[in-house]
N, C-alpha and C. Protein backbone atom coordinates (compact mmCIF):
# COMPACT_ATOMS: atom_id res chain seq x y z
N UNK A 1 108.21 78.23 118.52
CA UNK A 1 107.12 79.08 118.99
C UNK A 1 107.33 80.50 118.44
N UNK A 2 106.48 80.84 117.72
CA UNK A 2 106.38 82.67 117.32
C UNK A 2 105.95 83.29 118.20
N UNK A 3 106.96 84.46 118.87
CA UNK A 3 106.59 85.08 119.70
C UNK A 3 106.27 86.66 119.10
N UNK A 4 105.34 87.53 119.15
CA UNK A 4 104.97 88.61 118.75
C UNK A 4 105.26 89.52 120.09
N UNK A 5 106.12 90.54 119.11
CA UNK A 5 106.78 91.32 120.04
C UNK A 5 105.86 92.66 119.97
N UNK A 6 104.31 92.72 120.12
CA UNK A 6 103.56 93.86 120.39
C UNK A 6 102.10 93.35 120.64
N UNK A 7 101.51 94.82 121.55
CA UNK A 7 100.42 94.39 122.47
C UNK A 7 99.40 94.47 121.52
N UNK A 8 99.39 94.83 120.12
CA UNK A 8 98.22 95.61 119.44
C UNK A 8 97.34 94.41 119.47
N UNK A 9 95.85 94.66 119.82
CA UNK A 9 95.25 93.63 119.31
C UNK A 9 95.00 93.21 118.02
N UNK A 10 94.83 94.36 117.06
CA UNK A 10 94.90 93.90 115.51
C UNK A 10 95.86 93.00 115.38
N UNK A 11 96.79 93.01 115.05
CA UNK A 11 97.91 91.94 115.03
C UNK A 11 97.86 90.76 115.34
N UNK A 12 97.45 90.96 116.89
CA UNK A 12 96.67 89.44 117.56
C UNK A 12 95.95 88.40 116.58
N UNK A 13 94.49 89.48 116.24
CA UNK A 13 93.59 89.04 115.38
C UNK A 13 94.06 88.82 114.03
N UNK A 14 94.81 89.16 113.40
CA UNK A 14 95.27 89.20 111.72
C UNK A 14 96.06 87.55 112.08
N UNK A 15 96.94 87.44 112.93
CA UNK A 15 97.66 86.31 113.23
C UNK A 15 96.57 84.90 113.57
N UNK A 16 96.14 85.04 114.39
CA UNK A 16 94.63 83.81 114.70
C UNK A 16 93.90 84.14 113.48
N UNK A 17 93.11 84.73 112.97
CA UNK A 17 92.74 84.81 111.41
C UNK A 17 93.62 83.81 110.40
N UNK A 18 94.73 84.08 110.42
CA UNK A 18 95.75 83.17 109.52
C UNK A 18 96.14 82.27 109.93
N UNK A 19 95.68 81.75 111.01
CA UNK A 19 96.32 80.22 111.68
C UNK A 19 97.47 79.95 112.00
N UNK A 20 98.06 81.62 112.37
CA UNK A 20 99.46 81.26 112.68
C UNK A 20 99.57 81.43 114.17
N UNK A 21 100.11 80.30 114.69
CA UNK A 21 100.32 80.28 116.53
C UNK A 21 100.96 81.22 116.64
N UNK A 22 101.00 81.72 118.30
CA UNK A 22 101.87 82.75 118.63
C UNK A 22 101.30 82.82 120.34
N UNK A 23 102.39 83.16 120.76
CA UNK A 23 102.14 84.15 121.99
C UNK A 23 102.35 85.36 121.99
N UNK A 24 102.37 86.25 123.04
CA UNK A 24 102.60 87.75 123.13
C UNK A 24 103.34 88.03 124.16
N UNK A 25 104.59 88.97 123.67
CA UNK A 25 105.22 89.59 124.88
C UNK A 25 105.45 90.91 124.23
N UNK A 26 105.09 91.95 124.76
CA UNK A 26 104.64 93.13 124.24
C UNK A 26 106.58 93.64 124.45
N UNK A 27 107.33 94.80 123.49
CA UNK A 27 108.58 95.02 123.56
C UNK A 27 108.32 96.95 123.58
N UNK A 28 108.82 97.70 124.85
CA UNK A 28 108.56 98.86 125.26
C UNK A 28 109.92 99.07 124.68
N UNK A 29 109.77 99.99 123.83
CA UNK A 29 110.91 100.84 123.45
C UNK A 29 110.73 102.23 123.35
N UNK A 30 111.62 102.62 123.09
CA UNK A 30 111.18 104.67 122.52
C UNK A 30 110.88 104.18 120.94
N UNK A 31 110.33 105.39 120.66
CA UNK A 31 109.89 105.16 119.38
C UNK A 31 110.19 106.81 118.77
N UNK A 32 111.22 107.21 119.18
CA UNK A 32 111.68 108.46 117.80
C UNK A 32 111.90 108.63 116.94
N UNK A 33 111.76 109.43 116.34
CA UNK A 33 112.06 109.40 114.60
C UNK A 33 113.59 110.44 114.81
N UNK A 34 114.35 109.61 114.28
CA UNK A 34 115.76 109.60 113.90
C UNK A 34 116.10 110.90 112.81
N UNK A 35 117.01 112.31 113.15
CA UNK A 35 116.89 112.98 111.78
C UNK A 35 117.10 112.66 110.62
N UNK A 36 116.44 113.04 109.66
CA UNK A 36 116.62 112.80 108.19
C UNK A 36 116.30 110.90 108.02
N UNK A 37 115.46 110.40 108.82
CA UNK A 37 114.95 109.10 108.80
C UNK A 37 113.94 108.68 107.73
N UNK A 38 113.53 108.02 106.83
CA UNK A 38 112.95 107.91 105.81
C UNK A 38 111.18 107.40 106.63
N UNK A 39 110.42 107.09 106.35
CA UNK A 39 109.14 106.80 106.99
C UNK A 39 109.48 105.04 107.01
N UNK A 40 109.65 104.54 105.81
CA UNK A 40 110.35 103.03 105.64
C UNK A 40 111.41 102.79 106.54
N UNK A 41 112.51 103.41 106.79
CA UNK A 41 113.42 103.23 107.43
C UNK A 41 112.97 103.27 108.99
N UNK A 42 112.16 104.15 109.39
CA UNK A 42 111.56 104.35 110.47
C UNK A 42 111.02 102.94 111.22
N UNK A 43 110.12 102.23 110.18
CA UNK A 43 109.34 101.56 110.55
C UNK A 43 109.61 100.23 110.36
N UNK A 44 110.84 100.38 109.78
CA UNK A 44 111.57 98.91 109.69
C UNK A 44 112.63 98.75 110.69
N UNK A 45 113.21 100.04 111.13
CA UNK A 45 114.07 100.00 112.36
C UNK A 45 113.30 99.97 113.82
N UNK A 46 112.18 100.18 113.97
CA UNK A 46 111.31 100.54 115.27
C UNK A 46 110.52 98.41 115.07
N UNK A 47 110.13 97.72 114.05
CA UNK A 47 110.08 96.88 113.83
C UNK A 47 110.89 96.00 114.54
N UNK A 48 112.71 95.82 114.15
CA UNK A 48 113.70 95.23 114.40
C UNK A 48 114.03 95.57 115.70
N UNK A 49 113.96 96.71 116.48
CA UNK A 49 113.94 97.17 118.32
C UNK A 49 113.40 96.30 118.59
N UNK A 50 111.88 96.27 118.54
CA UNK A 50 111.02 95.48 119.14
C UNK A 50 111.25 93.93 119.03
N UNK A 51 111.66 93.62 117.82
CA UNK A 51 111.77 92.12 117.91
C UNK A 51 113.65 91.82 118.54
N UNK A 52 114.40 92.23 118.22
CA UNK A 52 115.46 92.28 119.27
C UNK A 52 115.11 92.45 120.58
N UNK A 53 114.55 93.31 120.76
CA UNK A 53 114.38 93.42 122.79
C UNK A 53 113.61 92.19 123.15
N UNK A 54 112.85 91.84 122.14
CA UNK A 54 111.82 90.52 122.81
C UNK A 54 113.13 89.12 122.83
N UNK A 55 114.02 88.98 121.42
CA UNK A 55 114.61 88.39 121.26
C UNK A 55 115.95 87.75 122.17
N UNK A 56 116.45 89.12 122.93
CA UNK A 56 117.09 88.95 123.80
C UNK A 56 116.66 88.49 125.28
N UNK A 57 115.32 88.47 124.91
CA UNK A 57 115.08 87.79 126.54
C UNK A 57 114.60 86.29 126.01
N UNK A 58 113.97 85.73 124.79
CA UNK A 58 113.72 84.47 124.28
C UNK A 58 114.63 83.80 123.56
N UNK A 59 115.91 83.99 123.28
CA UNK A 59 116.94 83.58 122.31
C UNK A 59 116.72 82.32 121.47
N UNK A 60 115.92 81.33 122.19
CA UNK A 60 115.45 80.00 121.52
C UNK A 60 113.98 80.05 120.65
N UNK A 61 113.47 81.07 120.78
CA UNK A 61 111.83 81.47 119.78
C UNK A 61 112.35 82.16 118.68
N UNK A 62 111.18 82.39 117.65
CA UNK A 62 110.98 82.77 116.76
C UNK A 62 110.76 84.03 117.31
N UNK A 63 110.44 84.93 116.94
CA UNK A 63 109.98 86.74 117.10
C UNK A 63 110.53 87.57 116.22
N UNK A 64 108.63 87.65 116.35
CA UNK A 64 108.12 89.13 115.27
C UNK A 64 108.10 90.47 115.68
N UNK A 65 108.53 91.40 115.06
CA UNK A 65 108.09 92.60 115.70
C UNK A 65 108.00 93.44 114.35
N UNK A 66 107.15 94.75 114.87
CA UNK A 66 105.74 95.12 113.55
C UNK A 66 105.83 96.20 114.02
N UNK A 67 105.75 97.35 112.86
CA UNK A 67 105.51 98.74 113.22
C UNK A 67 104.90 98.87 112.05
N UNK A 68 103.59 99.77 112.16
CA UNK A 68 103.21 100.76 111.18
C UNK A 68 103.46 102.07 111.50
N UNK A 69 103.40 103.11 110.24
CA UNK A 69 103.55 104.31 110.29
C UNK A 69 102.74 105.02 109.59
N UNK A 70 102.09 105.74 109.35
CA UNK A 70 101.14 106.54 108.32
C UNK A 70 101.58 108.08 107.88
N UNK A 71 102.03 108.24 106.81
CA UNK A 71 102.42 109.46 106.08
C UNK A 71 101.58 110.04 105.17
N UNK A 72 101.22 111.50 105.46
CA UNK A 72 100.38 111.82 104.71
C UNK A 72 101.40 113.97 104.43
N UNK A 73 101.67 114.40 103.39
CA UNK A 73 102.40 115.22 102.71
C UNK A 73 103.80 115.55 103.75
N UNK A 74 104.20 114.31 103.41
CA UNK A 74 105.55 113.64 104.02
C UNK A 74 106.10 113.82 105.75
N UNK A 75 104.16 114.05 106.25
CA UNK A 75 104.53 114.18 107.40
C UNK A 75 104.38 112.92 108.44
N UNK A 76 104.96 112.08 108.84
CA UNK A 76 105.06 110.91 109.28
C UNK A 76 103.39 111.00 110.84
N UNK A 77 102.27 110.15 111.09
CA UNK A 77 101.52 109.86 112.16
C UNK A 77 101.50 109.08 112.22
N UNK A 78 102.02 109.14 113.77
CA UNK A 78 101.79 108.15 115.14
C UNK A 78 100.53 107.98 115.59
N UNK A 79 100.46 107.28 116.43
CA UNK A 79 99.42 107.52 117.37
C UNK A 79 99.09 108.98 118.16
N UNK A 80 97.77 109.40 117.71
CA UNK A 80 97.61 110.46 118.46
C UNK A 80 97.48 110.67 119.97
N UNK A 81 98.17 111.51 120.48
CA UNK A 81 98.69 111.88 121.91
C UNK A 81 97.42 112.84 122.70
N UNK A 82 96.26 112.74 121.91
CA UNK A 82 95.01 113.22 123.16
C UNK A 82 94.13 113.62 121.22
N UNK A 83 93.09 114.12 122.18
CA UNK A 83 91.55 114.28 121.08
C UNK A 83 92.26 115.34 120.22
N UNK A 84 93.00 116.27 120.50
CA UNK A 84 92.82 117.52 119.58
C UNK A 84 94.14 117.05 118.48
N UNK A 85 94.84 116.43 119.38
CA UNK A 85 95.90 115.42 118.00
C UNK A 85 95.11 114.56 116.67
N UNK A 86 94.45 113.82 117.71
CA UNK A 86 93.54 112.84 116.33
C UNK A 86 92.88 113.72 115.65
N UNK A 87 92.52 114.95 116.37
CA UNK A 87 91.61 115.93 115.26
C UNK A 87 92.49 116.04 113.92
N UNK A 88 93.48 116.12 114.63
CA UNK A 88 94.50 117.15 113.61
C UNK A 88 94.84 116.19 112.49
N UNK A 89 95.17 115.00 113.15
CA UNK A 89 95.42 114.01 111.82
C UNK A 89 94.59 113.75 111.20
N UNK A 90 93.30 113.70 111.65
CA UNK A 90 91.99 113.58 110.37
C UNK A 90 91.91 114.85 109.68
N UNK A 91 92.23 115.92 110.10
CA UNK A 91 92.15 116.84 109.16
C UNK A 91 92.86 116.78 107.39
N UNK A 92 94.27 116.61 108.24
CA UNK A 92 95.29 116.29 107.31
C UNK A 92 94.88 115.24 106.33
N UNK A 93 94.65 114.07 106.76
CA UNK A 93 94.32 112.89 105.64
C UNK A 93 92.93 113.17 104.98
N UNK A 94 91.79 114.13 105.52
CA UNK A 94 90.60 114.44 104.63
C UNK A 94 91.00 114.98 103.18
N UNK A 95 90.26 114.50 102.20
CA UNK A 95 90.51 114.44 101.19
C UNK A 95 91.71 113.70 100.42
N UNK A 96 92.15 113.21 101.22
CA UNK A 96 93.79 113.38 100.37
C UNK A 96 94.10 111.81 99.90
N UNK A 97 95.23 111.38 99.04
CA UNK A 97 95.70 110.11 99.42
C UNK A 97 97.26 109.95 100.36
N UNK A 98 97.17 108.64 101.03
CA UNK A 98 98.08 108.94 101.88
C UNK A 98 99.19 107.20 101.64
N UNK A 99 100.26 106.96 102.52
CA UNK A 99 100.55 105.63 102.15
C UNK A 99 100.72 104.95 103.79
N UNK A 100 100.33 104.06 104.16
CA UNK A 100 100.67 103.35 105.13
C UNK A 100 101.67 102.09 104.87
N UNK A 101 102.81 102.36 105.85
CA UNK A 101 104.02 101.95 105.71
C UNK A 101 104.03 100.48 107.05
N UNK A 102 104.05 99.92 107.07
CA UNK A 102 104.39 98.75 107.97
C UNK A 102 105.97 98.04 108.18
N UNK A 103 106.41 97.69 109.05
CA UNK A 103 107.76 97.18 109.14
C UNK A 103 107.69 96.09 109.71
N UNK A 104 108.43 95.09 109.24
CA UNK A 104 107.59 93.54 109.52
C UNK A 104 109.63 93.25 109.85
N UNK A 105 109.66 92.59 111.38
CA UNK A 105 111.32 92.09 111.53
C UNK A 105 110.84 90.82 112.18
N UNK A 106 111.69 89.69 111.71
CA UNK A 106 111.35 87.87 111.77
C UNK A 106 113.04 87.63 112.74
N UNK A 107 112.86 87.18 113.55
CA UNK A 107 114.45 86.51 113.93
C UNK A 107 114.34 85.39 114.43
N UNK A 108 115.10 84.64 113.66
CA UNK A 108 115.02 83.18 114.03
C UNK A 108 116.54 82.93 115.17
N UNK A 109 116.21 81.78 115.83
CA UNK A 109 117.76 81.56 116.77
C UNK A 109 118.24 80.16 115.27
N UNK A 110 119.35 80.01 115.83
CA UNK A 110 119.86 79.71 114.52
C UNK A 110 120.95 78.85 115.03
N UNK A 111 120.91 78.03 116.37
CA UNK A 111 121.64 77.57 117.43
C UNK A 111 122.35 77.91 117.69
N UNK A 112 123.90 77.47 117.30
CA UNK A 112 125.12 78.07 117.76
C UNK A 112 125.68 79.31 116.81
N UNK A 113 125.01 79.49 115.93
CA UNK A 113 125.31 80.77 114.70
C UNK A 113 124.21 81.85 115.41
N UNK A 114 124.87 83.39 115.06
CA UNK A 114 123.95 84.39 115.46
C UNK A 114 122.70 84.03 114.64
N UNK A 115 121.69 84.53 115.14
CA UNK A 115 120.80 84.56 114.80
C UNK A 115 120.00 84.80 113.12
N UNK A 116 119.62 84.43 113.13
CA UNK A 116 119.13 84.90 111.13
C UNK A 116 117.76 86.04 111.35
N UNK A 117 118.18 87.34 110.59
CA UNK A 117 117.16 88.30 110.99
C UNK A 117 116.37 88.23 109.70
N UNK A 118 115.25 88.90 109.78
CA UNK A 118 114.63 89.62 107.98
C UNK A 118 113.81 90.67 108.01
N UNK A 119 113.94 91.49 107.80
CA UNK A 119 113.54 93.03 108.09
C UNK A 119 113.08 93.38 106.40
N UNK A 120 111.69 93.29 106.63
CA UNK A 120 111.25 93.41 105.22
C UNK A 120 109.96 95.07 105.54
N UNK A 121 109.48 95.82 104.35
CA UNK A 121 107.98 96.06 104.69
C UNK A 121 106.88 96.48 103.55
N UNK A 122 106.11 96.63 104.51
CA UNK A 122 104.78 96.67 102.99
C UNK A 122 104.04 98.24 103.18
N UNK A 123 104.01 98.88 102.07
CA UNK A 123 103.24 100.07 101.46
C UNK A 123 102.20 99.95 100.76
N UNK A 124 100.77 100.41 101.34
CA UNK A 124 99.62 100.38 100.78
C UNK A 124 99.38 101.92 100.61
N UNK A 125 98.89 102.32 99.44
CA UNK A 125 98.19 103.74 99.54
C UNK A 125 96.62 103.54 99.72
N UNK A 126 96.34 104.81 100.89
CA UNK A 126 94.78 104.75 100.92
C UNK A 126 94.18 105.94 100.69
N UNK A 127 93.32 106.35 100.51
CA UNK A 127 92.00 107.15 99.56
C UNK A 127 91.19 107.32 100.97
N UNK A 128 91.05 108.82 101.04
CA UNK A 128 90.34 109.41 102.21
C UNK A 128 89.40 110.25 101.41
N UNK A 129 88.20 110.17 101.69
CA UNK A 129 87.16 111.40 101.03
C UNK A 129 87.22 112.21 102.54
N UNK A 130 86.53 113.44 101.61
CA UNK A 130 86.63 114.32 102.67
C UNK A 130 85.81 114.72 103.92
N UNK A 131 86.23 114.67 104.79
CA UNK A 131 85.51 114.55 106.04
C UNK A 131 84.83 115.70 106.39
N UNK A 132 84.10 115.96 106.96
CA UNK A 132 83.71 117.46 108.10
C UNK A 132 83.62 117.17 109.25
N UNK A 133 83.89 118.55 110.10
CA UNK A 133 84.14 118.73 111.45
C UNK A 133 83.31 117.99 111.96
N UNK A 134 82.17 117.96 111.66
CA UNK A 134 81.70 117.09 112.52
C UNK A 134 81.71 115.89 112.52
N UNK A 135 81.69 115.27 111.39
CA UNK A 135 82.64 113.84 111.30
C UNK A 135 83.41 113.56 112.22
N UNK A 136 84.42 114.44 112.19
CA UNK A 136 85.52 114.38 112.39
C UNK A 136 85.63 114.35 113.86
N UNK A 137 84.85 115.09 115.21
CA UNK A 137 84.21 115.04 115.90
C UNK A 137 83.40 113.51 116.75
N UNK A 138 82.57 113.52 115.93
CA UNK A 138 81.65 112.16 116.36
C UNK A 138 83.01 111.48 116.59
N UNK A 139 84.03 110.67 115.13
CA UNK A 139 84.62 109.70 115.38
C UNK A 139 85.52 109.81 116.35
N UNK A 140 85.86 110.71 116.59
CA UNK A 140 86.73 111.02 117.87
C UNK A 140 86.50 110.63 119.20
N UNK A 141 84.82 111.23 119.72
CA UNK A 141 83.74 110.93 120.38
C UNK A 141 83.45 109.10 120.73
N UNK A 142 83.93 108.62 119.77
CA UNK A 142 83.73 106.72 120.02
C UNK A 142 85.36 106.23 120.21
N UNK A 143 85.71 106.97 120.87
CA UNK A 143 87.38 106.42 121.67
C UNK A 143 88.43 105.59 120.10
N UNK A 144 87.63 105.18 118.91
CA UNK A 144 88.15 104.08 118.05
C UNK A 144 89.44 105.06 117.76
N UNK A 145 89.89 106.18 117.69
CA UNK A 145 91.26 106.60 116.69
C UNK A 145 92.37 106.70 117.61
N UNK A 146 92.05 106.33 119.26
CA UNK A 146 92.98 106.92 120.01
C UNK A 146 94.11 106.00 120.02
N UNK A 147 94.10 105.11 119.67
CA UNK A 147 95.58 104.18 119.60
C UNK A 147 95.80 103.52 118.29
N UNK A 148 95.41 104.12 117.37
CA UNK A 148 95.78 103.64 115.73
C UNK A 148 96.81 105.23 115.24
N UNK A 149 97.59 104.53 114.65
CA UNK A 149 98.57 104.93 113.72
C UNK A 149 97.59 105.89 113.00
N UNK A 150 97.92 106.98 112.58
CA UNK A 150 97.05 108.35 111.63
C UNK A 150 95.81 108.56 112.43
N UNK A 151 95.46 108.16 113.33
CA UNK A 151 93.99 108.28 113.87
C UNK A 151 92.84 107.37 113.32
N UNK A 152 92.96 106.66 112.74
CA UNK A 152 91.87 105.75 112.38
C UNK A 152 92.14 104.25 112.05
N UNK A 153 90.79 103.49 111.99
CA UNK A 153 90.99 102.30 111.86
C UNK A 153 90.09 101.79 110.38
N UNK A 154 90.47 101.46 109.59
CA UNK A 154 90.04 100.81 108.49
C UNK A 154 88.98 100.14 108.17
N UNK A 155 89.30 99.19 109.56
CA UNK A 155 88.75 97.98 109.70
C UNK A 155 86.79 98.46 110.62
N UNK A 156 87.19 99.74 111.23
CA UNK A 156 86.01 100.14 112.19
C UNK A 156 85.23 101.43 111.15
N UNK A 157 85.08 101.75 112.12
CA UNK A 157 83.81 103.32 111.84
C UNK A 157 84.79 103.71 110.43
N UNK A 158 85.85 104.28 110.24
CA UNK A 158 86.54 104.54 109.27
C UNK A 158 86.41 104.39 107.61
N UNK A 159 85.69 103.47 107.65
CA UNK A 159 85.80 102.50 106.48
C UNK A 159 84.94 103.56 105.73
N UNK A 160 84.01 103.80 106.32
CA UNK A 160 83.02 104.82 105.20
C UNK A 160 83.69 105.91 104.98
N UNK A 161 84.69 106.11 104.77
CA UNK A 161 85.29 107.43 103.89
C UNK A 161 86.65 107.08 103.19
N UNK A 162 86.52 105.46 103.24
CA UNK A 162 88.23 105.35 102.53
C UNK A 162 87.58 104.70 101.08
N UNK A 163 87.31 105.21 100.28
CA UNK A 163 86.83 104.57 98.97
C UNK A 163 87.69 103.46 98.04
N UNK A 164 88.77 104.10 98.34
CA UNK A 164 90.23 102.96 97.52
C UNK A 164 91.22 103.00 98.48
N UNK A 165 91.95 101.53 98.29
CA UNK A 165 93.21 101.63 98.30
C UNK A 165 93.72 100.84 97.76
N UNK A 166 95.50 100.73 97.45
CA UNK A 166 96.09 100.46 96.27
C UNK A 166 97.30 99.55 97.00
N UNK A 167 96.64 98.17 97.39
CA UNK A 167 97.47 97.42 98.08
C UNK A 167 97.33 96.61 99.02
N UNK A 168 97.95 96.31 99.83
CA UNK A 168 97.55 95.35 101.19
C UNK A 168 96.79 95.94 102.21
N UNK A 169 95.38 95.35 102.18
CA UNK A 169 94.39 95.75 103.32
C UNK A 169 94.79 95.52 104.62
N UNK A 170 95.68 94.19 105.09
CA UNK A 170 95.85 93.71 106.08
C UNK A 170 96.87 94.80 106.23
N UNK A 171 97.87 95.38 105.82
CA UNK A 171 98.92 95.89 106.05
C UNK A 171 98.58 97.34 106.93
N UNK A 172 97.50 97.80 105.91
CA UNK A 172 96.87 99.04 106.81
C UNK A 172 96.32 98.40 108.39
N UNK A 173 95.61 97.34 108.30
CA UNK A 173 95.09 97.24 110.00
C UNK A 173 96.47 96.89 110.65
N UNK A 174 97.20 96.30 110.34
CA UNK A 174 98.26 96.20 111.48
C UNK A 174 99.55 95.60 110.96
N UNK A 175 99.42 94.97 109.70
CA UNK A 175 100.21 93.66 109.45
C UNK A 175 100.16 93.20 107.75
N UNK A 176 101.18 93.12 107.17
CA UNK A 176 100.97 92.56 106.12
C UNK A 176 101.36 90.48 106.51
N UNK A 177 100.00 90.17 106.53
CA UNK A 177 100.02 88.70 106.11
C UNK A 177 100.62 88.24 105.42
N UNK A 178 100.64 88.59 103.93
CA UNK A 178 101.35 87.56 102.74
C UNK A 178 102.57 87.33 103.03
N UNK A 179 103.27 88.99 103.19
CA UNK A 179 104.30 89.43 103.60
C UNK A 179 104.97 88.54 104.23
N UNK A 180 104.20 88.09 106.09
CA UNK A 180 104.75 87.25 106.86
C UNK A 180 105.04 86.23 106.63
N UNK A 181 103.72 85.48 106.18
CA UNK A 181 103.88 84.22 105.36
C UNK A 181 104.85 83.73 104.94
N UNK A 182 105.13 84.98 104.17
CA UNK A 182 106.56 84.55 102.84
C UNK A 182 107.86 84.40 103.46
N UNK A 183 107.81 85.19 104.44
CA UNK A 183 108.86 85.78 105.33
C UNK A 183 109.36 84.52 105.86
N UNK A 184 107.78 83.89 107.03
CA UNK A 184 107.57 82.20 107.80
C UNK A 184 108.11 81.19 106.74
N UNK A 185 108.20 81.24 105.67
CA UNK A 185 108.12 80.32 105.04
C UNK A 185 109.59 79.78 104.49
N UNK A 186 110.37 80.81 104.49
CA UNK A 186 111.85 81.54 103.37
C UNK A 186 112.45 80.43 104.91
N UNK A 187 112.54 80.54 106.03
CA UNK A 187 113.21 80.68 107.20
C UNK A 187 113.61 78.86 107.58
């Protein structure tokens, strides 16, 4: 049984999209950024928390755990922490290109041997045209940026200002698929 060690619903959906079973047990950790922590490193170690903490309470499942991160002039966004945050991160990514970083951790039980981990992740760059305040505003106004990574969602209202990107689509909404796949498959 694959157990997914987070509540996001994207993830949910990217996973049933791909026909891969799963349940959910969401894994509460801190989520700090470590000094001198790389954005990759970040999101591959906050990845591996989550699927360890789930892991230690399921020892006989499979479990995933998934972090994205969004960097834009090497300043690492989270989820924005109220309206005038998400402002701020749409400001930042208007115009610009940026890279969204994902951290994908697989742990299999492995019976009487520790466990077999794989801590892999995927980098897409995306293409923001430039927004105005009031853009910037409205989308704020439809609740969609308040729990996505950089303030926005790809997949929603968003889409009309990302003209390119240079990589895994799925990876930006929540998850690199292939990624997992390959990952499900190696194991």
């Amino acid at each position: 049984m694959l157990v997914l060690a987070s509540a996001s619903p994207r993830r949910q959906e990217l996973l049933r999209n791909a026909g891969i079973a799963f349940v959910t047990q969401p894994a509460d950790i801190p989520e700090d950024l470590l000094p001198d922590e790389s954005p990759q490193a970040y999101a591959e170690r906050l990845a591996r928390q989550k699927a360890r903490t789930v892991f230690a309470q399921r020892p006989n499942d499979l479990v995933l755990g998934a972090d994205t991160v969004v960097v834009v002039d090497e300043e690492i966004l989270g989820k924005p922490v109220n309206r005038a945050d998400a402002a701020r991160m749409l400001r930042l990514l208007s115009g610009k290109r940026h890279r969204v970083t994902t951290g994908v951790c697989l742990i299999s039980p492995c019976g009487e041997q520790p466990p077999s981990e794989d801590t892999r992740s995927e980098t897409t760059l995306v293409t923001v045209n430039e927004l105005t305040e009031d853009e910037i505003q409205a989308y704020i106004a439809t609740g969609e940026p308040m729990d996505k990574a950089g303030a926005y969602a790809i997949q929603g209202m968003a889409s009309r200002w990302i003209p390119r990107i240079e990589g895994d689509y799925f990876n930006v909404v929540g998850l690199p698929v292939a990624l997992l796949w390959q990952m499900l498959r190696k194991r």
